[in-house]
Protein backbone atom coordinates (compact mmCIF):
# COMPACT_ATOMS: atom_id res chain seq x y z
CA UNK A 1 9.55 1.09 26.51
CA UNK A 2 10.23 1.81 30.20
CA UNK A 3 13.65 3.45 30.76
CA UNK A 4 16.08 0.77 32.54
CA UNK A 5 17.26 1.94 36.29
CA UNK A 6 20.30 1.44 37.42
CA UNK A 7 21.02 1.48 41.13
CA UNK A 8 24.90 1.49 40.66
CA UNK A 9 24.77 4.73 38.89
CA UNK A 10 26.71 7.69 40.86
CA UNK A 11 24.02 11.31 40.94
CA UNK A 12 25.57 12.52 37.51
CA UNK A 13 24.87 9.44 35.47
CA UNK A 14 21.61 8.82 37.04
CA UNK A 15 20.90 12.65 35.96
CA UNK A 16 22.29 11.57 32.40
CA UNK A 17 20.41 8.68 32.28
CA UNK A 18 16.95 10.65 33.18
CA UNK A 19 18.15 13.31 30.50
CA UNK A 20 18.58 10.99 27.89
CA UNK A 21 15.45 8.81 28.86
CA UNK A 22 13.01 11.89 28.29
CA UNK A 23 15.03 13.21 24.88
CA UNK A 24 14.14 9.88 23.46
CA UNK A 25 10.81 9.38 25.03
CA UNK A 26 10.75 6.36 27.07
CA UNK A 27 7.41 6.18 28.78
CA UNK A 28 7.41 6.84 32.72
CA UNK A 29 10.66 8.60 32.68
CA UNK A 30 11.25 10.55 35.40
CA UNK A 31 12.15 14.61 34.55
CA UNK A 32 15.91 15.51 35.55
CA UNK A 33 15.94 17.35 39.05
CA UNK A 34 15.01 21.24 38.05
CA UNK A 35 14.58 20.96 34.58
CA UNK A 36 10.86 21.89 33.78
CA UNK A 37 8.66 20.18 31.03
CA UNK A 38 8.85 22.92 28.83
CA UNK A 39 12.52 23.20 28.71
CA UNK A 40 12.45 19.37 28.17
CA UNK A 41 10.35 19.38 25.44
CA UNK A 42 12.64 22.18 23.37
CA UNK A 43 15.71 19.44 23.85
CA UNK A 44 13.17 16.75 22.59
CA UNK A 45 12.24 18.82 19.02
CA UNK A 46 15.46 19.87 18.85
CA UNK A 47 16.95 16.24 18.56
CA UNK A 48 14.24 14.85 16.95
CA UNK A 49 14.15 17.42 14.36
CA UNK A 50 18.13 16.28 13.80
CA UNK A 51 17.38 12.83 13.88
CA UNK A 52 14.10 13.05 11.36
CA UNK A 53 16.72 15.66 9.09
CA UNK A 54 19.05 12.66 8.72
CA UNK A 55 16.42 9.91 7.99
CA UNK A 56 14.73 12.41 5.39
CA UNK A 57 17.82 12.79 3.71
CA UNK A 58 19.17 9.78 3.67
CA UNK A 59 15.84 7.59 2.61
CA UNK A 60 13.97 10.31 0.07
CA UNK A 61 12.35 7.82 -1.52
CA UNK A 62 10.64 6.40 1.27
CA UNK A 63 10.28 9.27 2.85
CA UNK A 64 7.77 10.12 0.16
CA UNK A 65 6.00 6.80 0.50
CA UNK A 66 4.57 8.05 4.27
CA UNK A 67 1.71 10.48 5.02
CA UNK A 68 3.78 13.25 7.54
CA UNK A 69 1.85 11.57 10.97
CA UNK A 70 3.03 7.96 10.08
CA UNK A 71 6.79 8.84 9.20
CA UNK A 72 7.04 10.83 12.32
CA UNK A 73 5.75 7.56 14.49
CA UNK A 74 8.28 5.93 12.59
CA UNK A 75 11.29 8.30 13.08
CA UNK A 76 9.82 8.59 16.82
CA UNK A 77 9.66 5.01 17.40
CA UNK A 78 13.22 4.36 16.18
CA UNK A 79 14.42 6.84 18.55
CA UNK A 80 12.78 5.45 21.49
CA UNK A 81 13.19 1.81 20.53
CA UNK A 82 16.96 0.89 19.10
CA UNK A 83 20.27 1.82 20.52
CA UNK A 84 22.27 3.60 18.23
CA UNK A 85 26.18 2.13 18.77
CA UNK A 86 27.76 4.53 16.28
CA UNK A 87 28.95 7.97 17.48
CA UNK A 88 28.76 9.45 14.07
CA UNK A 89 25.84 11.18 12.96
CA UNK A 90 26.40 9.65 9.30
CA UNK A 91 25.79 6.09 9.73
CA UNK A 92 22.68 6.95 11.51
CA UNK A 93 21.05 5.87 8.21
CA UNK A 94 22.59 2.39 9.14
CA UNK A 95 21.32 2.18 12.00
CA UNK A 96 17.95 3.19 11.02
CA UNK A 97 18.33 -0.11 8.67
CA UNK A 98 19.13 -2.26 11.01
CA UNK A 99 16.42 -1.22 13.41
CA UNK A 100 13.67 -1.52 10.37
CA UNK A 101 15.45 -5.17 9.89
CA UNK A 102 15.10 -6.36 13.22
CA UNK A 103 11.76 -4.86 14.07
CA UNK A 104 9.06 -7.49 14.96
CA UNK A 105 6.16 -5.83 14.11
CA UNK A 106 4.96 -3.18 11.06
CA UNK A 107 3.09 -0.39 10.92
CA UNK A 108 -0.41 -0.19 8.75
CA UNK A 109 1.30 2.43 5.96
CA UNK A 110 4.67 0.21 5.86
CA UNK A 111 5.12 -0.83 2.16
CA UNK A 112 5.82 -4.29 1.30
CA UNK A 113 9.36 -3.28 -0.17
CA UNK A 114 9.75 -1.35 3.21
CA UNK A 115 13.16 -3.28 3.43
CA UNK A 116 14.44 -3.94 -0.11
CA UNK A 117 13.90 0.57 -0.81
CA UNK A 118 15.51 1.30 2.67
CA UNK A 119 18.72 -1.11 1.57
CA UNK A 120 18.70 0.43 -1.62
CA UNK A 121 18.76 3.87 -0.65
CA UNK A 122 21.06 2.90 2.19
CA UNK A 123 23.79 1.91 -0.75
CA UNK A 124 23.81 4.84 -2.30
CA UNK A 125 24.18 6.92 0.43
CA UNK A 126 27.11 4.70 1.82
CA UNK A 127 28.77 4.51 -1.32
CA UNK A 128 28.15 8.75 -1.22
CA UNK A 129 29.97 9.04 1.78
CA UNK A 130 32.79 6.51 1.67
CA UNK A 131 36.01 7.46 1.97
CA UNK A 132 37.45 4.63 -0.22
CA UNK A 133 39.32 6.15 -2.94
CA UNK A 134 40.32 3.51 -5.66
CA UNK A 135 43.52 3.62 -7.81
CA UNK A 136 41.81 4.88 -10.70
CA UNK A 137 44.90 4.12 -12.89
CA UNK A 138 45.16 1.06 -11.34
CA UNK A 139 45.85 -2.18 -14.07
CA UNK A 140 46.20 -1.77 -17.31
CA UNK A 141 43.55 -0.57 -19.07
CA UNK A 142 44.35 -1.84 -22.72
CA UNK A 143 45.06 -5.75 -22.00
CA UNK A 144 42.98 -8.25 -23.43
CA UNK A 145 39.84 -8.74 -20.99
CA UNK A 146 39.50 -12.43 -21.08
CA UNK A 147 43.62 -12.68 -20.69
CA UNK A 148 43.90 -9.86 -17.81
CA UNK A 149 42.95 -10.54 -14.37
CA UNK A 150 39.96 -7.42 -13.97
CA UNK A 151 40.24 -5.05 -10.99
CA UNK A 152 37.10 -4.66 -9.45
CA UNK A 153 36.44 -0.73 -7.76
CA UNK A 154 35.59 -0.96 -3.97
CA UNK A 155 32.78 1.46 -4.71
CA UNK A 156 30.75 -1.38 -6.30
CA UNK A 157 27.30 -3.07 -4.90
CA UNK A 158 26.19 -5.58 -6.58
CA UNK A 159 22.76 -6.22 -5.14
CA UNK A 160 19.72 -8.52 -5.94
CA UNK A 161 16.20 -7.50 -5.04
CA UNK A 162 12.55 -8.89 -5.09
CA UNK A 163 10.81 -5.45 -6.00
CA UNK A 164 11.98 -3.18 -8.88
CA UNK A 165 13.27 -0.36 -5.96
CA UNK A 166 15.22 1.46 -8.72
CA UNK A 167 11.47 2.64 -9.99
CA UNK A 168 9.72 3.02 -7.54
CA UNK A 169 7.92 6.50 -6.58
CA UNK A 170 4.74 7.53 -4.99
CA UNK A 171 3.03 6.80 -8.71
CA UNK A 172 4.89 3.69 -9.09
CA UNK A 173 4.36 1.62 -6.54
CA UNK A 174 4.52 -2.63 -6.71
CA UNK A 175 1.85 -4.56 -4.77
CA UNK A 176 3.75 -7.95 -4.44
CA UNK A 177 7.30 -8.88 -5.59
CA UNK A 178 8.28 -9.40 -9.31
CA UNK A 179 7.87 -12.65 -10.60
CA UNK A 180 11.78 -12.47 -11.60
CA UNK A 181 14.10 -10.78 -9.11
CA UNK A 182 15.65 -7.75 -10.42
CA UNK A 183 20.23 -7.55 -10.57
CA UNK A 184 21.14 -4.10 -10.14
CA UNK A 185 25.13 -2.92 -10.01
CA UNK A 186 25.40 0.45 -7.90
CA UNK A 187 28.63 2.63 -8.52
CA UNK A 188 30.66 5.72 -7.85
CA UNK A 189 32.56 6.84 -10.90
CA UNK A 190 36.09 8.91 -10.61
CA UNK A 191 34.27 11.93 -10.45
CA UNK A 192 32.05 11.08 -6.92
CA UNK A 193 28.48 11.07 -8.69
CA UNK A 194 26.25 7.78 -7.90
CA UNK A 195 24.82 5.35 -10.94
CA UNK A 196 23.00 2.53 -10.78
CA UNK A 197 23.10 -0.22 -13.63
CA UNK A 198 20.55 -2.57 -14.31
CA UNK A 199 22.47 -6.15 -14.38
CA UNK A 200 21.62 -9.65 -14.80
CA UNK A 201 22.58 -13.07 -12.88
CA UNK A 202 25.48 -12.90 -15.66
CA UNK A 203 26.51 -9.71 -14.38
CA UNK A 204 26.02 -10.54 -10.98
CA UNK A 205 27.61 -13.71 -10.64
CA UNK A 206 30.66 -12.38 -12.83
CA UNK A 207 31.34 -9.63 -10.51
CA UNK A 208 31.10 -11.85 -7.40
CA UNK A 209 33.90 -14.54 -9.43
CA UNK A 210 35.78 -11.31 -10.04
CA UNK A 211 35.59 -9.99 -5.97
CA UNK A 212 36.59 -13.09 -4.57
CA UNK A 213 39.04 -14.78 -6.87
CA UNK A 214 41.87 -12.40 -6.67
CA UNK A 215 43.61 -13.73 -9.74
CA UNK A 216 40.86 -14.90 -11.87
CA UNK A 217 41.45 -14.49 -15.57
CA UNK A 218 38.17 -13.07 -17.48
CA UNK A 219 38.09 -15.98 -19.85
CA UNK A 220 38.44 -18.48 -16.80
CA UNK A 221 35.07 -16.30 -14.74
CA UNK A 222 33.90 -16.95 -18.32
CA UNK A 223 34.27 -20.42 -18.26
CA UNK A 224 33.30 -20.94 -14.44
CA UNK A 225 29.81 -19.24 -15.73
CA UNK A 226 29.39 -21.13 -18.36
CA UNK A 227 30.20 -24.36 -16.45
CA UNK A 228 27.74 -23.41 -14.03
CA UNK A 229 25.26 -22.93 -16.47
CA UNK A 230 25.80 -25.84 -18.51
CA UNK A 231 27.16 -24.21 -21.32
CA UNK A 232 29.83 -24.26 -23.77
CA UNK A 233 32.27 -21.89 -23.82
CA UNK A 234 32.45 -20.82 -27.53
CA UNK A 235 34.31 -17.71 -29.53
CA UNK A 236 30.30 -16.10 -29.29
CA UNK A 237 30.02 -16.29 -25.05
CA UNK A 238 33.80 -15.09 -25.09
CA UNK A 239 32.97 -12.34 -26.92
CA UNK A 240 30.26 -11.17 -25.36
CA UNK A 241 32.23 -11.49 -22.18
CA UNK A 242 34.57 -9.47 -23.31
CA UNK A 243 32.26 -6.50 -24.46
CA UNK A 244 30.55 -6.61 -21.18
CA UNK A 245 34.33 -6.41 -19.12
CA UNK A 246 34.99 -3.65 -21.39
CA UNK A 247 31.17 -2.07 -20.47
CA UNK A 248 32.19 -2.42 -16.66
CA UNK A 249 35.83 -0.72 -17.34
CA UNK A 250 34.54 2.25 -19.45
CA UNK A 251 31.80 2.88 -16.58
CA UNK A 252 34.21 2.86 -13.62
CA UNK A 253 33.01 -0.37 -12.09
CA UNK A 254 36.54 -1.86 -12.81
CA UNK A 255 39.33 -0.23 -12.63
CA UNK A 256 41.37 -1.73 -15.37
CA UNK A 257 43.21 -5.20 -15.55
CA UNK A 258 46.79 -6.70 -14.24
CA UNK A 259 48.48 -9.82 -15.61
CA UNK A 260 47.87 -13.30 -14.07
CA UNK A 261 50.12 -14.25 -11.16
């Protein structure tokens, strides 16, 4: 990528503009007036050795996946290529996402599930770092399930995926997607540590009733699922409702219920 000139730009931005050209990169980009090569290059490692700390951390998994000369054309390219729009060094991570989403090309060692592992690590880090704090003693905790309306935590994912990325490691690695896709529910608990949960379209689609019907009852989710499924709703599918409402409350992924409206 050539860096962009700009004739409008007063001596100090133009110098900012050739600083920032050469710390990411950009082919043809002209040194800042009396700074030498050498000093250049010690800003260059310096903020790529930031940048690549961040990624490292914040992707583990795939980080593993790379032989050390391919994950540093990766990290390298990202810099040079996408425009960061976040001032915060923590949602770098995010932005690293979006740049592997909206890249048109891939590399030769870029695993299939390069996109499904970076979203899933991406999750987990977000949900790390969030500074949501639910009412943990929000609801009541000892109504009936399927007569309560259930709270749902805002530090719940629930995601859907075509590759199993909660497994996979540098010995465990798919070659095509699974021929069912995999439900996975991705929490923080009350005391800040990460779990993930394998789920089920049951799961999944009972949590999405419960996040965007505000004053659903459990029984009525219950009955939109079975509906949907072409099922009747009898005292054995309420019940097992119930446990699993109960499952999701005892794990933190709800926080408890409140009374219809």
């Amino acid at each position: 990528m050539q860096p962009e000139e700009n004739p409008m730009l007063n001596p100090t931005q133009k110098l900012q503009q050739q600083f920032a050209a050469n710390i990411r990169g950009l082919n043809g980009a002209e040194l800042p007036q009396g700074v030498e090569r050498r000093r250049m290059g010690v800003y260059q490692e310096l903020f790529y050795n930031n940048i690549e700390d961040f990624l490292s951390t914040g992707f583990p998994v795939l980080r593993t996946l790379y032989s050390d000369s391919a994950w540093n054309s990766l990290v390298a390219e990202f810099i040079r290529d996408y425009r960061c729009t976040t001032p915060y060094f923590a949602e770098i991570p995010m932005e690293f996402l979006e740049f592997l989403q909206n890249r048109s090309h891939s590399n030769p060692e870029d695993p299939v599930f390069l996109l499904e592992l970076a979203h899933y690590e991406w999750v987990e880090l977000e949900l790390s770092i969030s500074t949501d704090e639910p009412d943990w003693e929000y609801g009541n905790r000892r109504l009936d399930p399927l007569q309560g309306v259930p709270v749902l935590s805002p530090l719940v994912r629930s995601l859907q995926y075509s590759f199993p990325v909660h497994t996979i490691a540098v010995d465990q690695i798919p070659l095509a997607p699974s021929p069912q896709p995999h439900f996975l529910v991705v929490y923080r608990d009350r005391d800040g540590e990460i779990h993930f949960m394998e789920s089920s379209p049951f799961v999944s689609r009972l949590l999405e009733l419960i996040h965007t019907e505000t004053n659903i009852s459990g029984q009525q989710a219950m009955d939109t699922i079975a509906q949907e499924s072409g099922l009747e709703l009898n005292e054995t599918l309420l019940q097992q409702g119930a446990q699993m409402l109960n499952n999701l409350l005892s794990r933190g992924i709800l926080l408890g219920y409140k009374t219809t409206q």
